[in-house]
N, C-alpha and C. Protein backbone atom coordinates (compact mmCIF):
# COMPACT_ATOMS: atom_id res chain seq x y z
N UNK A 1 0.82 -1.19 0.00
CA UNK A 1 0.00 0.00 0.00
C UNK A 1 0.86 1.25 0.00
N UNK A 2 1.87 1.06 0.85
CA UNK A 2 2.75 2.44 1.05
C UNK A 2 3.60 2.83 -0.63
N UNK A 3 3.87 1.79 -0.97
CA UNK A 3 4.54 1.83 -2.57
C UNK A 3 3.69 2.21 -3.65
N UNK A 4 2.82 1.55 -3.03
CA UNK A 4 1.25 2.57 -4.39
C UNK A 4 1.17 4.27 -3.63
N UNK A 5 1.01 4.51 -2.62
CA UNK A 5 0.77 6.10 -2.57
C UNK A 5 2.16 6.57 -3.03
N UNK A 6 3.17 6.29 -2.73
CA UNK A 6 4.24 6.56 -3.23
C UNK A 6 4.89 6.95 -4.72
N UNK A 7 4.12 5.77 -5.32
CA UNK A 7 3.93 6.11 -6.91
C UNK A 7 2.79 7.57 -7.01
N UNK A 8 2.32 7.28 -6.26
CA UNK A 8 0.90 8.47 -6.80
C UNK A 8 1.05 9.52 -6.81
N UNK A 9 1.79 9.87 -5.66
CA UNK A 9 2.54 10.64 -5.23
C UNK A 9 3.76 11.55 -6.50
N UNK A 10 4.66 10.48 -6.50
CA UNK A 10 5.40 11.03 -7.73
C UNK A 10 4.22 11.74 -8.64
N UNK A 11 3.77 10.82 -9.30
CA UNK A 11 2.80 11.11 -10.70
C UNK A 11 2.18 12.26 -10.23
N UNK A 12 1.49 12.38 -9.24
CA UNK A 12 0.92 13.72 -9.02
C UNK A 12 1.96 15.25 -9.36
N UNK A 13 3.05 14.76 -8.38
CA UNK A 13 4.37 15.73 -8.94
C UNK A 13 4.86 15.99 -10.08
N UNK A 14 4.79 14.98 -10.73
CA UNK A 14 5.09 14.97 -12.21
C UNK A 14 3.78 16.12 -12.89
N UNK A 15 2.93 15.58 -12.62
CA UNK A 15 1.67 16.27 -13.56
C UNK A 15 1.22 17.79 -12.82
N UNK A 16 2.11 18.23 -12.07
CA UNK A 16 2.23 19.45 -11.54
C UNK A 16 3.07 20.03 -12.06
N UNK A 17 4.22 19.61 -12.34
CA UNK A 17 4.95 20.42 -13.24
C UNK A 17 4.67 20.30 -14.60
N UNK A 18 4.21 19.53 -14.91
CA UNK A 18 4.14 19.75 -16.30
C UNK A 18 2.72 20.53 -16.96
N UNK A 19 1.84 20.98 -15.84
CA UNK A 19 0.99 21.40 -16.09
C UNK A 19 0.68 22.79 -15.23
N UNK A 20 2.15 23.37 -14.79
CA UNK A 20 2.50 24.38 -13.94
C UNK A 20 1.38 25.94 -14.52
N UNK A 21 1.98 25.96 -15.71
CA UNK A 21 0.88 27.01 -16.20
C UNK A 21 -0.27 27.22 -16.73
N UNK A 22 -0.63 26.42 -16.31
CA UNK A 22 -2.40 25.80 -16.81
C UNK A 22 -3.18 26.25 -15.44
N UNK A 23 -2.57 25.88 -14.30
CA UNK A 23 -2.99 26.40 -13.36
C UNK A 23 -2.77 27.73 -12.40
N UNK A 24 -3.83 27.87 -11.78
CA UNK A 24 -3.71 29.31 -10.69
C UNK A 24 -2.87 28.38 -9.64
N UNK A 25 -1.99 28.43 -9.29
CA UNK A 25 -1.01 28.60 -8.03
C UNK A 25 -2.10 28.87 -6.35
N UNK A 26 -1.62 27.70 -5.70
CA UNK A 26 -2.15 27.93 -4.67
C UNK A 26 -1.29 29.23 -3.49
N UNK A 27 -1.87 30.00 -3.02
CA UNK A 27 -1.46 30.77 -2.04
C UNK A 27 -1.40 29.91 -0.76
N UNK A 28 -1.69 29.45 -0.11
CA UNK A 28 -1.93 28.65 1.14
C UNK A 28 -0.74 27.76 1.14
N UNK A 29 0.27 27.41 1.92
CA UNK A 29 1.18 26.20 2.21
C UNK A 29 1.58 26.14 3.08
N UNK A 30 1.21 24.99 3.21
CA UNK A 30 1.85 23.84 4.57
C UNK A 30 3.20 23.85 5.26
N UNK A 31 3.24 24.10 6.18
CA UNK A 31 4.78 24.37 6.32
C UNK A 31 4.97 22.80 7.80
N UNK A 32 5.70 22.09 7.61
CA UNK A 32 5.79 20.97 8.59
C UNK A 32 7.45 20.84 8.72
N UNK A 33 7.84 20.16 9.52
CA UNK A 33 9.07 19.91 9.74
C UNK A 33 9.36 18.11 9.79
N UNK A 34 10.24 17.84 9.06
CA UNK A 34 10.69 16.54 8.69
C UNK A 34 11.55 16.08 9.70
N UNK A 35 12.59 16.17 8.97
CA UNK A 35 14.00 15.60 9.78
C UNK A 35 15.14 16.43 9.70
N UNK A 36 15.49 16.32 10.81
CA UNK A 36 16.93 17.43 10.69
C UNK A 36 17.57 17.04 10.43
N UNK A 37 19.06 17.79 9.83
CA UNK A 37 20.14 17.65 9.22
C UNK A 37 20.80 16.54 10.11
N UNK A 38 20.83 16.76 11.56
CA UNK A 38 21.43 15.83 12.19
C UNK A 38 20.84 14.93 13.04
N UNK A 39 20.14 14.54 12.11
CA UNK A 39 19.13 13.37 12.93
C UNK A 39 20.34 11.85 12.89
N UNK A 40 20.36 11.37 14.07
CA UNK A 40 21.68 10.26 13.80
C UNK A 40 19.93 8.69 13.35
N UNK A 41 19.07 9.04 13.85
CA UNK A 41 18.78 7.89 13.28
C UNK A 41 18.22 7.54 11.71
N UNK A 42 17.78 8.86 11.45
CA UNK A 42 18.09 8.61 9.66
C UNK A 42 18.78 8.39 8.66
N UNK A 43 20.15 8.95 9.84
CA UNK A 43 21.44 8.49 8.69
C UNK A 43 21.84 7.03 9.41
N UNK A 44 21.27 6.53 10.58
CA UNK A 44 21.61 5.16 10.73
C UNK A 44 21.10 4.34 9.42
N UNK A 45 19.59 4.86 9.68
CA UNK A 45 18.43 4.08 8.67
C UNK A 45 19.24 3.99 7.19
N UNK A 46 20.22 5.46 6.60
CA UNK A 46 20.59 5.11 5.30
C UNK A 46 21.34 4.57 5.28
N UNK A 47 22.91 4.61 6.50
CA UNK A 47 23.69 3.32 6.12
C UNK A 47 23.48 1.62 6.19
N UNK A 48 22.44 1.58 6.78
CA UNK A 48 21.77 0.03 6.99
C UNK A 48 21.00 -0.57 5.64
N UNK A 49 20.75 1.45 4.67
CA UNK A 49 20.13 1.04 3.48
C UNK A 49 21.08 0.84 2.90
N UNK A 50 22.60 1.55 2.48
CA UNK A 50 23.77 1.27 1.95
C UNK A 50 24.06 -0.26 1.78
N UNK A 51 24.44 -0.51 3.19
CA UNK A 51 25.30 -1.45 3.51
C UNK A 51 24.52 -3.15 2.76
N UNK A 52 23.25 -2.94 2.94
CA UNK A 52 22.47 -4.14 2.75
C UNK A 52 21.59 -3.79 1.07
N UNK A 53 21.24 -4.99 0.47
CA UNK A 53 20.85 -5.17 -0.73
C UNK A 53 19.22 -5.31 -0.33
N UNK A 54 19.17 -5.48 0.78
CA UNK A 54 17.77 -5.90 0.91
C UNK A 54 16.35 -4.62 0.63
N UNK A 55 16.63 -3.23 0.65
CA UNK A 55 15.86 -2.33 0.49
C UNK A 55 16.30 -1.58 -0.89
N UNK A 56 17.34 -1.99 -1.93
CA UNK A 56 17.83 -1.07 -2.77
C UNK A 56 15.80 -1.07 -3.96
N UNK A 57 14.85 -1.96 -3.85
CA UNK A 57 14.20 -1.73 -4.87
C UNK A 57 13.09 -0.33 -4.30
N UNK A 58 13.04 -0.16 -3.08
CA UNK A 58 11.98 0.98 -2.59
C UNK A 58 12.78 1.16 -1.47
N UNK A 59 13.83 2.07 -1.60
CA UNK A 59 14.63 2.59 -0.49
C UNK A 59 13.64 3.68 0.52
N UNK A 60 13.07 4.67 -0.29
CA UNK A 60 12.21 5.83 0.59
C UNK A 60 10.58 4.87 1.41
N UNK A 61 10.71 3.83 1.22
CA UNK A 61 9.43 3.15 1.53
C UNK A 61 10.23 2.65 2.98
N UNK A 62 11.29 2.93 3.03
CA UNK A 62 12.73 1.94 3.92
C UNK A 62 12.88 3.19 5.15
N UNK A 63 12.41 4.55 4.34
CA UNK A 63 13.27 5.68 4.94
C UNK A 63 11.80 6.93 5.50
N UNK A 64 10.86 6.39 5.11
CA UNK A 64 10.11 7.40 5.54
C UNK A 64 9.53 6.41 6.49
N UNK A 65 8.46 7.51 7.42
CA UNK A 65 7.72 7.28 8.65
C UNK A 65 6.17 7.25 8.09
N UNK A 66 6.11 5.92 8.22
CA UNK A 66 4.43 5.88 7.64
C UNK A 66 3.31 6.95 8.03
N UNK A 67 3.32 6.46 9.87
CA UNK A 67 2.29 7.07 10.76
C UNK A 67 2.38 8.63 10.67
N UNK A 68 3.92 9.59 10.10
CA UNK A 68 3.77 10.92 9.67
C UNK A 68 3.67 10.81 8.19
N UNK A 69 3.53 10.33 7.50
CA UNK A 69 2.89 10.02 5.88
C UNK A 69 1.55 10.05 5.94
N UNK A 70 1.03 9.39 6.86
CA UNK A 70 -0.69 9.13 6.77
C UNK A 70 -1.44 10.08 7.63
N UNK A 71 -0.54 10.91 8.24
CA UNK A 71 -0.85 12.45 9.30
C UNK A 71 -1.06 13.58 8.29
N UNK A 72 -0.86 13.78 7.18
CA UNK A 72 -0.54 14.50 5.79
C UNK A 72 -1.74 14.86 5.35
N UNK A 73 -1.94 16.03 4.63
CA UNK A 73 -2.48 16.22 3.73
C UNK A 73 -2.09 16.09 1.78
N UNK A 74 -2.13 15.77 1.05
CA UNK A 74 -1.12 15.52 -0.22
C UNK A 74 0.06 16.39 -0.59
N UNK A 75 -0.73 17.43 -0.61
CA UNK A 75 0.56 18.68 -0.93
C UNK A 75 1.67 17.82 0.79
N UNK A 76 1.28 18.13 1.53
CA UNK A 76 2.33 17.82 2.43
C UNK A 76 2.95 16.64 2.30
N UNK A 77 2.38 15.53 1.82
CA UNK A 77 2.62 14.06 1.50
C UNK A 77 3.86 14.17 0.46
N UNK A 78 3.49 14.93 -0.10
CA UNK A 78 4.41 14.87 -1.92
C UNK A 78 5.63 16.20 -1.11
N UNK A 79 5.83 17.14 -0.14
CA UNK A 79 6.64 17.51 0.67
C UNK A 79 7.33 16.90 1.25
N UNK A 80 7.14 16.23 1.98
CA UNK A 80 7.98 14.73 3.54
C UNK A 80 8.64 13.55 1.79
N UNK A 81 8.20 13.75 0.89
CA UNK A 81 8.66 12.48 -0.20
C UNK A 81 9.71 13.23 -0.27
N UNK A 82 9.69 14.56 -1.04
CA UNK A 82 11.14 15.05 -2.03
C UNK A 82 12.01 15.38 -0.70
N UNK A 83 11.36 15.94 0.47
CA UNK A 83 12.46 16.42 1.39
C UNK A 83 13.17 15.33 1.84
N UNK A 84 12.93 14.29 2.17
CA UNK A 84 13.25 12.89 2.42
C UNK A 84 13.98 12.27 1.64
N UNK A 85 14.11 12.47 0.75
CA UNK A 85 15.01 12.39 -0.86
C UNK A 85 16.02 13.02 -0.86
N UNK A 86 16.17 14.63 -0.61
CA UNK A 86 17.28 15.38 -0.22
C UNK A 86 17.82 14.97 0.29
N UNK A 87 17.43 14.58 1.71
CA UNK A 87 18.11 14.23 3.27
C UNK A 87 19.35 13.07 2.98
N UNK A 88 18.20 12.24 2.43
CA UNK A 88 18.50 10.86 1.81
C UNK A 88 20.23 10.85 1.02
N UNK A 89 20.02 11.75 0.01
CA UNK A 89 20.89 12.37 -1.12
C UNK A 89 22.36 13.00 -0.30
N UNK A 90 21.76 13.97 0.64
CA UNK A 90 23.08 14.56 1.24
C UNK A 90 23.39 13.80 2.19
N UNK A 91 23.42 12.58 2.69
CA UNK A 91 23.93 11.98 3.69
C UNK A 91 24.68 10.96 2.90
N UNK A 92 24.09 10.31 1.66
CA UNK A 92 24.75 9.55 0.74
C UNK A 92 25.93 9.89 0.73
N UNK A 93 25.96 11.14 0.00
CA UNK A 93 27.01 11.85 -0.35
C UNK A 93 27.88 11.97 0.64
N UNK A 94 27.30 12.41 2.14
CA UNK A 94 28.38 12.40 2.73
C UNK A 94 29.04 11.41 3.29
N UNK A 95 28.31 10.23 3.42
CA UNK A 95 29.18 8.62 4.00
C UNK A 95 30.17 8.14 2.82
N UNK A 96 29.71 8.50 1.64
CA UNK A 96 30.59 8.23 0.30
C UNK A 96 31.81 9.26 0.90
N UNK A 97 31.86 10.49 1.13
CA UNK A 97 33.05 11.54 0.71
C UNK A 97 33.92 10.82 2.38
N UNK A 98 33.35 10.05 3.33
CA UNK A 98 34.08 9.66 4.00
C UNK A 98 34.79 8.33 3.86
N UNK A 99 34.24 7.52 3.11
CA UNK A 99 34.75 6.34 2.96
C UNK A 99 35.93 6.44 2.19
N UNK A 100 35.77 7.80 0.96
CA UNK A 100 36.68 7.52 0.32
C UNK A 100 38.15 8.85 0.59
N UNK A 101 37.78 9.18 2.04
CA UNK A 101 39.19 10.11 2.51
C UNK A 101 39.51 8.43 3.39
N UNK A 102 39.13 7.99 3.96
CA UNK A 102 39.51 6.81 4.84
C UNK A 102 40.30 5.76 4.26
């Protein structure tokens, strides 16, 4: 179930941008807070995703928090996805830029 909203999710994003000027722009947004830069258990969660083969086919299904996924409204839903992706992205990056000064 979480991998189907997940897809939907994207596609919704997708068909937002590509249909950016077709529409009036909402004024109203959600402002929530995810995860911080130095959250040690998200970057546990990504090196456990690194290290192991077992989550590489739906890593963000691995990395997000359901029970704050299903607290959401969509716009916020399709928010907690890409920010979670970032997070995801710059921690990559940074366990990579350490492995390879080590």
């Amino acid at each position: 179930m979480k991998s189907d909203l997940l897809k939907a999710l994207a596609l919704k994003a997708k068909n937002r941008l590509i249909n950016r000027n077709n529409k009036v722009i909402q004024t109203e947004r959600t402002s929530i807070k995810i995860i911080s830069d130095t959250d040690k258990e998200f970057e546990a969660k990504v090196k456990t995703l690194l290290s192991s083969d077992e989550y590489t086919l739906n890593p963000m299904k691995f990395l997000m928090d359901e029970s704050k996924l299903m607290k959401l409204d969509a716009i916020g839903k399709e928010r907690y996805l890409f920010e979670t992706i970032d997070k995801y992205n710059k921690i990559k990056n940074s366990i990579q830029k350490e492995n390879n000064i080590c």
